[in-house]
Structure formats: structure tokens, C-alpha cells
PDB file of N, CA and C in Angstrom:
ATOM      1  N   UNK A   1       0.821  -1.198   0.000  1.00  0.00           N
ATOM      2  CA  UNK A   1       0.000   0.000   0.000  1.00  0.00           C
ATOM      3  C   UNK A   1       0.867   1.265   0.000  1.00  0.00           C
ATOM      4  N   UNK A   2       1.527   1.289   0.640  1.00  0.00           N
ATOM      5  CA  UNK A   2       2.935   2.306   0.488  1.00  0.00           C
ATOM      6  C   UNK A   2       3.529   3.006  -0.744  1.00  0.00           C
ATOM      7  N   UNK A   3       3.179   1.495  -1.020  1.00  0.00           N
ATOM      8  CA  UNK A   3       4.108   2.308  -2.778  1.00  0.00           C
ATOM      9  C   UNK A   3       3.035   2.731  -3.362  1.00  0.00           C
ATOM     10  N   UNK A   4       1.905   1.902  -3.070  1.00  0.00           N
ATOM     11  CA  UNK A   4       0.899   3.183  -4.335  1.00  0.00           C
ATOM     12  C   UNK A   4       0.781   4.613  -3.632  1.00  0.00           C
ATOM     13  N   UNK A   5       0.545   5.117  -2.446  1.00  0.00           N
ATOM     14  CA  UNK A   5       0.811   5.970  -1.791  1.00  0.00           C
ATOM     15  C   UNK A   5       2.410   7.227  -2.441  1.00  0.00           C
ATOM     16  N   UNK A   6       2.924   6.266  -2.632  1.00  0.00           N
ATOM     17  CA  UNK A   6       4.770   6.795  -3.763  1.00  0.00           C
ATOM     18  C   UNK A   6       4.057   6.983  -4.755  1.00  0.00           C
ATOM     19  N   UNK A   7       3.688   6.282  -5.309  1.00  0.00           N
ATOM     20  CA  UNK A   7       3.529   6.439  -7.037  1.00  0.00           C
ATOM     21  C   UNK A   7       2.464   7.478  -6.982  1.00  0.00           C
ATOM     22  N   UNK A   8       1.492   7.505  -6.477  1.00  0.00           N
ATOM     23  CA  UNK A   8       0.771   8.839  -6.611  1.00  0.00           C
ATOM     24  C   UNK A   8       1.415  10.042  -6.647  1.00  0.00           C
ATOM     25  N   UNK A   9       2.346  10.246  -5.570  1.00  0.00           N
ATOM     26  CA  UNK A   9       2.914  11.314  -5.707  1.00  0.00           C
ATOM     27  C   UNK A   9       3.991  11.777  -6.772  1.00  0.00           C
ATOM     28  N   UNK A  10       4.842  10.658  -7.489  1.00  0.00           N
ATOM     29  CA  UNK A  10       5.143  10.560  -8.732  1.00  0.00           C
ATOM     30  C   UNK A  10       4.503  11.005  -9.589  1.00  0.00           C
ATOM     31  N   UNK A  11       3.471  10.599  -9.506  1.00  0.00           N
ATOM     32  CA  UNK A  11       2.647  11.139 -11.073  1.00  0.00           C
ATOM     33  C   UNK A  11       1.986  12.312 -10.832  1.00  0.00           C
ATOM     34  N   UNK A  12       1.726  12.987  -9.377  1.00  0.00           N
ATOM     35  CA  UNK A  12       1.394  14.128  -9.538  1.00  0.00           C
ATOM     36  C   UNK A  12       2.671  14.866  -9.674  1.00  0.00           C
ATOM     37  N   UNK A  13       4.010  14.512  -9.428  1.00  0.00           N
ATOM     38  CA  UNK A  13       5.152  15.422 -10.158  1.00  0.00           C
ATOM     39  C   UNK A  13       5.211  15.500 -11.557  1.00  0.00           C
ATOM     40  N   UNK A  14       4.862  14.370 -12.106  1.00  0.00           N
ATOM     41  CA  UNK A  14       5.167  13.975 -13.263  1.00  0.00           C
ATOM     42  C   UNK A  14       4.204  15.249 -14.143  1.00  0.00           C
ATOM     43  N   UNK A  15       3.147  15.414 -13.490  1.00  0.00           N
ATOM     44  CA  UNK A  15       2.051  16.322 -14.291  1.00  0.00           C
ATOM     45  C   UNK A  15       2.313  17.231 -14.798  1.00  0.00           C
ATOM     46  N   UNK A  16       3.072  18.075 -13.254  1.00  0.00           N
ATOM     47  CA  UNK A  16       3.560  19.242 -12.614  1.00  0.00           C
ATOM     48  C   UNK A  16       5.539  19.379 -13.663  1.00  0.00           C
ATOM     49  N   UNK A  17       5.909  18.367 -13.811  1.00  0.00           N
ATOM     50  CA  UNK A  17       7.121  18.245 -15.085  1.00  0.00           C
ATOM     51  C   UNK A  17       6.414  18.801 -16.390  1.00  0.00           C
ATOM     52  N   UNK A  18       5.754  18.189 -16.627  1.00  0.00           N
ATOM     53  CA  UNK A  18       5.108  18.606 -18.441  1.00  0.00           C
ATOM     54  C   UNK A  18       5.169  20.037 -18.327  1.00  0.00           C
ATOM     55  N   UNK A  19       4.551  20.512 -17.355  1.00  0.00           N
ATOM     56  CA  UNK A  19       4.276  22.254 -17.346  1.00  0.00           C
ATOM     57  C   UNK A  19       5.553  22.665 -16.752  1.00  0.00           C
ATOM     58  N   UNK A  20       5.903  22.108 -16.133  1.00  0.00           N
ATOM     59  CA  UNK A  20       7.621  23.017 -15.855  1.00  0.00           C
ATOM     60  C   UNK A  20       8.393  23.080 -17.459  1.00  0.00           C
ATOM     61  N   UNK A  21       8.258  22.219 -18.128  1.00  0.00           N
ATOM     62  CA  UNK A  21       9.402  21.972 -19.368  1.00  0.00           C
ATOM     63  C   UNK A  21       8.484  23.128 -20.816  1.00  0.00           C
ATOM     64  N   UNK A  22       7.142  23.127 -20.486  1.00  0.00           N
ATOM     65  CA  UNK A  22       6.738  23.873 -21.459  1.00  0.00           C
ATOM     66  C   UNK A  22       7.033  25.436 -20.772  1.00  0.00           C
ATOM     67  N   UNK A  23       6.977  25.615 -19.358  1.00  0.00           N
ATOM     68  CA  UNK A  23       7.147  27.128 -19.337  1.00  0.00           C
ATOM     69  C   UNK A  23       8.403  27.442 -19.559  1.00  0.00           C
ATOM     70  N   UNK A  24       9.672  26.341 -19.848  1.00  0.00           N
ATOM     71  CA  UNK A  24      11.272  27.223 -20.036  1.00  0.00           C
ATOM     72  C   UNK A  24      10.862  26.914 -21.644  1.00  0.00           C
ATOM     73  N   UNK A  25      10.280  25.964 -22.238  1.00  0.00           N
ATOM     74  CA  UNK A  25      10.435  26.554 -23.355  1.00  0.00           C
ATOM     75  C   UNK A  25       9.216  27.426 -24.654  1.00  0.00           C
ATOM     76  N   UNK A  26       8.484  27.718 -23.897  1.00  0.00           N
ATOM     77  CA  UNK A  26       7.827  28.887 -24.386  1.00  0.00           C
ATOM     78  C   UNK A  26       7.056  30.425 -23.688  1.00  0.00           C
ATOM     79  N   UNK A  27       6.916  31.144 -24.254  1.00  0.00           N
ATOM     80  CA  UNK A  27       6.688  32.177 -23.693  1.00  0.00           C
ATOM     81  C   UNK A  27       5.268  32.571 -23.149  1.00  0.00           C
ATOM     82  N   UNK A  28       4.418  31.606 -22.442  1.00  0.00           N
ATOM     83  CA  UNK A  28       3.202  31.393 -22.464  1.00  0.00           C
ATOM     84  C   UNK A  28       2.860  31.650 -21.171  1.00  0.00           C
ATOM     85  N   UNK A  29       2.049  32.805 -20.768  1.00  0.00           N
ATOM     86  CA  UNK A  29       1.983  33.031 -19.490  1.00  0.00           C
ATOM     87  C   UNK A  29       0.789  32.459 -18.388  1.00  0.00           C
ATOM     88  N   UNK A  30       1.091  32.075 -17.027  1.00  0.00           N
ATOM     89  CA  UNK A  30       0.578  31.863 -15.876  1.00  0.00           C
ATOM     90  C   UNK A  30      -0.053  32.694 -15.076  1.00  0.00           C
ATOM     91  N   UNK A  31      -0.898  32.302 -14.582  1.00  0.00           N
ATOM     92  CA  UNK A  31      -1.314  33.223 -13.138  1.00  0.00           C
ATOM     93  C   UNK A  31      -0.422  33.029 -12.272  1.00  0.00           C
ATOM     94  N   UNK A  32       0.511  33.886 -12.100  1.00  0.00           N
ATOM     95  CA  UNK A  32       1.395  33.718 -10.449  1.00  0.00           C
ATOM     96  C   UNK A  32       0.701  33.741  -9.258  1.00  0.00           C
ATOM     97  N   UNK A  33      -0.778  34.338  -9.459  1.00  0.00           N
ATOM     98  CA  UNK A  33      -1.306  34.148  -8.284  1.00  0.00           C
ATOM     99  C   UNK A  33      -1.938  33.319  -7.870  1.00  0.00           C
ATOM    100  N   UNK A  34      -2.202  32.426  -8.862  1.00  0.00           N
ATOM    101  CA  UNK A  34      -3.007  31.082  -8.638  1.00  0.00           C
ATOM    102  C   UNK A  34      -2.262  30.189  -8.483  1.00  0.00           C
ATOM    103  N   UNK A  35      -1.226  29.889  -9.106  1.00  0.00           N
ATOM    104  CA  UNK A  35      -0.354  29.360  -8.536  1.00  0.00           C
ATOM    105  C   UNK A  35       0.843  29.650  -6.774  1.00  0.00           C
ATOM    106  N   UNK A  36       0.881  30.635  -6.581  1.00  0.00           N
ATOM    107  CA  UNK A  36       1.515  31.168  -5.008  1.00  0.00           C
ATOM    108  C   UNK A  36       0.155  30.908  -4.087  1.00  0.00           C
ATOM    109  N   UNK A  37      -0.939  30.545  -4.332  1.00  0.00           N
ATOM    110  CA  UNK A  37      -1.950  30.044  -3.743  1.00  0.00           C
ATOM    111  C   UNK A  37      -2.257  28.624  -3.585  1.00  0.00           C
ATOM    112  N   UNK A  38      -1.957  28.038  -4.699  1.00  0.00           N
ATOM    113  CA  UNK A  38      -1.984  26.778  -4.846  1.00  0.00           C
ATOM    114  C   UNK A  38      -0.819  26.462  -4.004  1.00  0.00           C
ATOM    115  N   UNK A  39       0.281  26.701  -4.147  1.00  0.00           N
ATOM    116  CA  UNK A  39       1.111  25.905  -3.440  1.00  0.00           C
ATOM    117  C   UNK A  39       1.073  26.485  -2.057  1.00  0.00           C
ATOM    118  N   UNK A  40       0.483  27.738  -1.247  1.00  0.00           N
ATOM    119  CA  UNK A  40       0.123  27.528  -0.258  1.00  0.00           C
ATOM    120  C   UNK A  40      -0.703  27.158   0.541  1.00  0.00           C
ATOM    121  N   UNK A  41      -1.788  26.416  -0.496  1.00  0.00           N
ATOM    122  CA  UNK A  41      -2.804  25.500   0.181  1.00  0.00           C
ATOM    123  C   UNK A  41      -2.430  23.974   0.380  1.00  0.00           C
ATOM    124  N   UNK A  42      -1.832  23.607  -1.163  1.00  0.00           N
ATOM    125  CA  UNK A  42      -1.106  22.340  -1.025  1.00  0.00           C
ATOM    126  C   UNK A  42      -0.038  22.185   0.507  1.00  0.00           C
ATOM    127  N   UNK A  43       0.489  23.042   0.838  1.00  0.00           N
ATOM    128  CA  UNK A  43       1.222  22.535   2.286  1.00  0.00           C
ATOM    129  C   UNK A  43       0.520  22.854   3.276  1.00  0.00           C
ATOM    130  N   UNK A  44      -0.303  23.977   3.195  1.00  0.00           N
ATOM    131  CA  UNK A  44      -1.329  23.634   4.485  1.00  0.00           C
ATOM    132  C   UNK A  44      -1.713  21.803   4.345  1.00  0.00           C
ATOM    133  N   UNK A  45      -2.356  21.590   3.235  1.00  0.00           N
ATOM    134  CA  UNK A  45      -2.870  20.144   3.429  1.00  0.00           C
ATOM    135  C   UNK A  45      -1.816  19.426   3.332  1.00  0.00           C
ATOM    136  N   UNK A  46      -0.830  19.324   3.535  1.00  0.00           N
ATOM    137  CA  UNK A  46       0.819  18.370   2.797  1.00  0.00           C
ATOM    138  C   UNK A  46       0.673  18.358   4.909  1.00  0.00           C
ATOM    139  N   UNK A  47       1.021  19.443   5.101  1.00  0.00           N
ATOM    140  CA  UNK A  47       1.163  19.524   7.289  1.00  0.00           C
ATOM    141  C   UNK A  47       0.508  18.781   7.462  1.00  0.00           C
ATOM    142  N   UNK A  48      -1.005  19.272   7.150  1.00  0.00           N
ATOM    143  CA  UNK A  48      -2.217  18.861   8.240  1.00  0.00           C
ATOM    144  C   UNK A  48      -2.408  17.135   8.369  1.00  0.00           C
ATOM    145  N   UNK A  49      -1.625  16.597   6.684  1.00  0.00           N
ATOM    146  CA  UNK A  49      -2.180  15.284   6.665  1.00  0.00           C
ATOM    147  C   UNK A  49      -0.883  14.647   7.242  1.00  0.00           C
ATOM    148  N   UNK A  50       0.333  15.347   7.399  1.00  0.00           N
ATOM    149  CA  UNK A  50       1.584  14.596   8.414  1.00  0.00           C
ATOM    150  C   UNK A  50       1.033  14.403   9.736  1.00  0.00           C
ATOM    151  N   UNK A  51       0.308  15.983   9.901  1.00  0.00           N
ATOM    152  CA  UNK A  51      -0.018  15.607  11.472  1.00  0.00           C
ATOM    153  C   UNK A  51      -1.074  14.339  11.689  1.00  0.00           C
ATOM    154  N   UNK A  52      -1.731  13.919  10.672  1.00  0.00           N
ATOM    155  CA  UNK A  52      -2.750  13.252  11.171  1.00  0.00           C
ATOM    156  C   UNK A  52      -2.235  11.434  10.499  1.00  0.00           C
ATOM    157  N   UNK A  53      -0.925  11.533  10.334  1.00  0.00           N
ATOM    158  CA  UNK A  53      -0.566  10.563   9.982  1.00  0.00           C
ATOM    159  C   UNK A  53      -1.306   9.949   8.882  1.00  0.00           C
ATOM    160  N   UNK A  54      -1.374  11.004   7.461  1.00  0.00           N
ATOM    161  CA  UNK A  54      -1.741   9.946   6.206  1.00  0.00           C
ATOM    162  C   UNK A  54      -1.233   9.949   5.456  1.00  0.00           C
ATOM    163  N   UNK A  55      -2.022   9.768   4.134  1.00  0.00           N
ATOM    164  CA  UNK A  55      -1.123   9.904   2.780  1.00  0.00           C
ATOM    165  C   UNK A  55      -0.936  11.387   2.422  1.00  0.00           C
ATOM    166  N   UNK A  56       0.473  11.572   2.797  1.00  0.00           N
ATOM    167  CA  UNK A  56       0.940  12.967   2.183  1.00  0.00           C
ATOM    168  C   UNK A  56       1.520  12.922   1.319  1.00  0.00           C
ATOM    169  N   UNK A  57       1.843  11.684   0.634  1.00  0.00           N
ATOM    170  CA  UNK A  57       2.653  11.808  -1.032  1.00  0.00           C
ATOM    171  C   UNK A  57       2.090  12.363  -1.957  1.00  0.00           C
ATOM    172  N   UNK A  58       0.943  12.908  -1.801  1.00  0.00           N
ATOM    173  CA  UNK A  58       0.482  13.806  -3.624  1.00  0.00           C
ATOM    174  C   UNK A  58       0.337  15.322  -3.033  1.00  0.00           C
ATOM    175  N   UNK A  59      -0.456  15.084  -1.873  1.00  0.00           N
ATOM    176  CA  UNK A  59      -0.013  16.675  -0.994  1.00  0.00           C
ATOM    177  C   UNK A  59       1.303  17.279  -1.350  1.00  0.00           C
ATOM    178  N   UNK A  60       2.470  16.478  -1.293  1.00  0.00           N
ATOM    179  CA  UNK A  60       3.733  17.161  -0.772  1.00  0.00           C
ATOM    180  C   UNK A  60       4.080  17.456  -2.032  1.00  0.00           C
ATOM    181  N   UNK A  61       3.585  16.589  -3.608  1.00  0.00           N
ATOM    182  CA  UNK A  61       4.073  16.530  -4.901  1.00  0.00           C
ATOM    183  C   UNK A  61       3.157  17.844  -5.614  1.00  0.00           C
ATOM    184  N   UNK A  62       1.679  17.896  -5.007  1.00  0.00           N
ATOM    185  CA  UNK A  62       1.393  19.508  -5.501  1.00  0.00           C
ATOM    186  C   UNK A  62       2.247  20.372  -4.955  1.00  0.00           C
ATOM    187  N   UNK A  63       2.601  20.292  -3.403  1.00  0.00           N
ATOM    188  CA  UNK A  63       2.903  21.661  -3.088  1.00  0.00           C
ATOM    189  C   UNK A  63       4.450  21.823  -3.240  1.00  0.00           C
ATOM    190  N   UNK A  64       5.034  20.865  -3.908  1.00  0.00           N
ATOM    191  CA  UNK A  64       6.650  21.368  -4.697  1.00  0.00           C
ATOM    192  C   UNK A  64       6.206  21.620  -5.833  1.00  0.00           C
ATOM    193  N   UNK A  65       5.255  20.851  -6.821  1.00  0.00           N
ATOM    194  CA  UNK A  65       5.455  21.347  -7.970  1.00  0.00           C
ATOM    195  C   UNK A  65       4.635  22.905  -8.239  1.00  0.00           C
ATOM    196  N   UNK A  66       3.388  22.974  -7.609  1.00  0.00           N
ATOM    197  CA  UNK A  66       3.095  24.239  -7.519  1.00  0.00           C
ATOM    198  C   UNK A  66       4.725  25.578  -6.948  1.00  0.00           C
ATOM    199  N   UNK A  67       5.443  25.306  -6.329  1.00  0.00           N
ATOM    200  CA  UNK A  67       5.738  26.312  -5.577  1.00  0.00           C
ATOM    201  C   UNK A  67       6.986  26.181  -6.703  1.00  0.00           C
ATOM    202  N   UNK A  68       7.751  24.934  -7.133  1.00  0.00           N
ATOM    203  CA  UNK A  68       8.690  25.494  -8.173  1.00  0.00           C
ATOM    204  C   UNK A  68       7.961  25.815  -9.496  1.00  0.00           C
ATOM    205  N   UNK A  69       6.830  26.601 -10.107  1.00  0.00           N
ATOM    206  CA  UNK A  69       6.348  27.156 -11.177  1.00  0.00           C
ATOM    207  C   UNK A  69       6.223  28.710 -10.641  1.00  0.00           C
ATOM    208  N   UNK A  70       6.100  28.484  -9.667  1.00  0.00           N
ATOM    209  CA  UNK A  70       5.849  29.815  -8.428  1.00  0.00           C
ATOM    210  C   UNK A  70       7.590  30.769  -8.581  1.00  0.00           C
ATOM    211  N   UNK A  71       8.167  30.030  -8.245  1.00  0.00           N
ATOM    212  CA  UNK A  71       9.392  30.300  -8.340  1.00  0.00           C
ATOM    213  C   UNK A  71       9.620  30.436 -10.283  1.00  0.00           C
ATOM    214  N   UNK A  72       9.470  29.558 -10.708  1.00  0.00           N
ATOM    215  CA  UNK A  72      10.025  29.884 -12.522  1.00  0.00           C
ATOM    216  C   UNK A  72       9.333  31.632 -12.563  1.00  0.00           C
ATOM    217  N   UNK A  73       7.908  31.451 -12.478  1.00  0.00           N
ATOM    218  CA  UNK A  73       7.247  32.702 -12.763  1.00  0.00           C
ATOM    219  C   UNK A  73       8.113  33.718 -12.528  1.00  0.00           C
ATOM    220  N   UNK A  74       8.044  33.819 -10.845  1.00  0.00           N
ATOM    221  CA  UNK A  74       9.068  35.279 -10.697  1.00  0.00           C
ATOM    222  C   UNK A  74      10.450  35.364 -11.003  1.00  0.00           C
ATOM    223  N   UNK A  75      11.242  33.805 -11.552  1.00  0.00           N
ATOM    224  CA  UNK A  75      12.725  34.404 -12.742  1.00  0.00           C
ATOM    225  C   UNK A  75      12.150  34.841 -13.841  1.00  0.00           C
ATOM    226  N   UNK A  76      11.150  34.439 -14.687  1.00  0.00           N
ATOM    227  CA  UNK A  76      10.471  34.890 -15.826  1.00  0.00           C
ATOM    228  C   UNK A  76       9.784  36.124 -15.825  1.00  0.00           C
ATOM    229  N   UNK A  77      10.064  36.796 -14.431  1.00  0.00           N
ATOM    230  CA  UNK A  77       9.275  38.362 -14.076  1.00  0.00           C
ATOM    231  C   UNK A  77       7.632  37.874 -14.832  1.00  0.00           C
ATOM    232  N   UNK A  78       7.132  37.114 -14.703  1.00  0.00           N
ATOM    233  CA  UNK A  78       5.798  37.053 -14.891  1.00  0.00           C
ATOM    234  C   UNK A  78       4.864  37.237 -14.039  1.00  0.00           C
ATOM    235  N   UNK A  79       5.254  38.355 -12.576  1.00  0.00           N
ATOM    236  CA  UNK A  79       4.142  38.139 -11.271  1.00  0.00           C
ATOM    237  C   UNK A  79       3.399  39.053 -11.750  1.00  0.00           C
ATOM    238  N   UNK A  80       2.127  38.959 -11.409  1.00  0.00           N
ATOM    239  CA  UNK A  80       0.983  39.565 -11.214  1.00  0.00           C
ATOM    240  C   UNK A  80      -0.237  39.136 -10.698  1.00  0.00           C
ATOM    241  N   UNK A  81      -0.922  39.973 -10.393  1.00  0.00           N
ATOM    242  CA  UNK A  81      -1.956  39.508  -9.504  1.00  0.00           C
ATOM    243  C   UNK A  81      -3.070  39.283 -10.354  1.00  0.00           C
ATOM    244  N   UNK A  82      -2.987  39.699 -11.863  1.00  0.00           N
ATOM    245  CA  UNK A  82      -4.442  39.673 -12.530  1.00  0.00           C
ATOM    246  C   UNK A  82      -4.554  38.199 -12.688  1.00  0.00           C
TER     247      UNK A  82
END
């Protein structure tokens, strides 16, 4: 049960890869704010489900891959709030 617990969170990186590799290579813009939201909801729930001892492997795989697009955005100076 463990490993499917792993592999979930794999493939929610894996998702979160496709869109990392298309934003270095095209010029196609994001909401930075939906995303700097997303990944601070994803670790609220990534904590809450450590504390309660569950499956935090897709929790923890949104809230890296949200927060490194979060991060590309503002090297790509793409923040904004609209």
C-alpha cells in the first residue's frame, strides 16, 4: 500500500514536469497568483495530513510542484496579480 501511496505522488510530479518543461520553453503566461496560492494551500494540506498521519505523497508533490512554477514565474518576471 505504500508504494501506491509513492507512485501517486510521482505522477502528480510527473504532471507538474510537463508544465515546468513547457514554461522554459515557451513564452506562455501563468497566473502567479493562482499558482503562489496553490502551493500555499497544497502545504497547508501536505502539514495537516503529516499531522494526522496519512497519505501525504500527492499533498507534498502539488505543493513542490506548484511552488517550483511559483518560483520559474518570478525568474520569468511574470508576477501579477491579474
Amino acid at each position: 500500500m505504500e508504494f501506491l501511496q509513492i507512485l501517486g505522488g510521482v505522477i502528480g510530479l510527473g504532471a507538474y514536469a510537463v508544465l515546468i518543461v513547457a514554461l522554459f520553453k515557451s513564452n506562455t503566461e501563468q497566473s502567479f497568483a493562482a499558482f503562489l496560492l496553490w502551493a500555499m494551500l497544497d502545504l497547508i494540506a501536505t502539514i495537516t495530513t503529516i499531522i494526522q498521519d496519512g497519505n501525504y505523497w500527492l499533498a507534498l508533490s502539488n505543493a513542490i510542484g506548484s511552488s517550483v512554477i511559483t518560483l520559474i514565474l518570478i525568474r520569468k518576471k511574470q508576477v501579477s496579480w491579474s
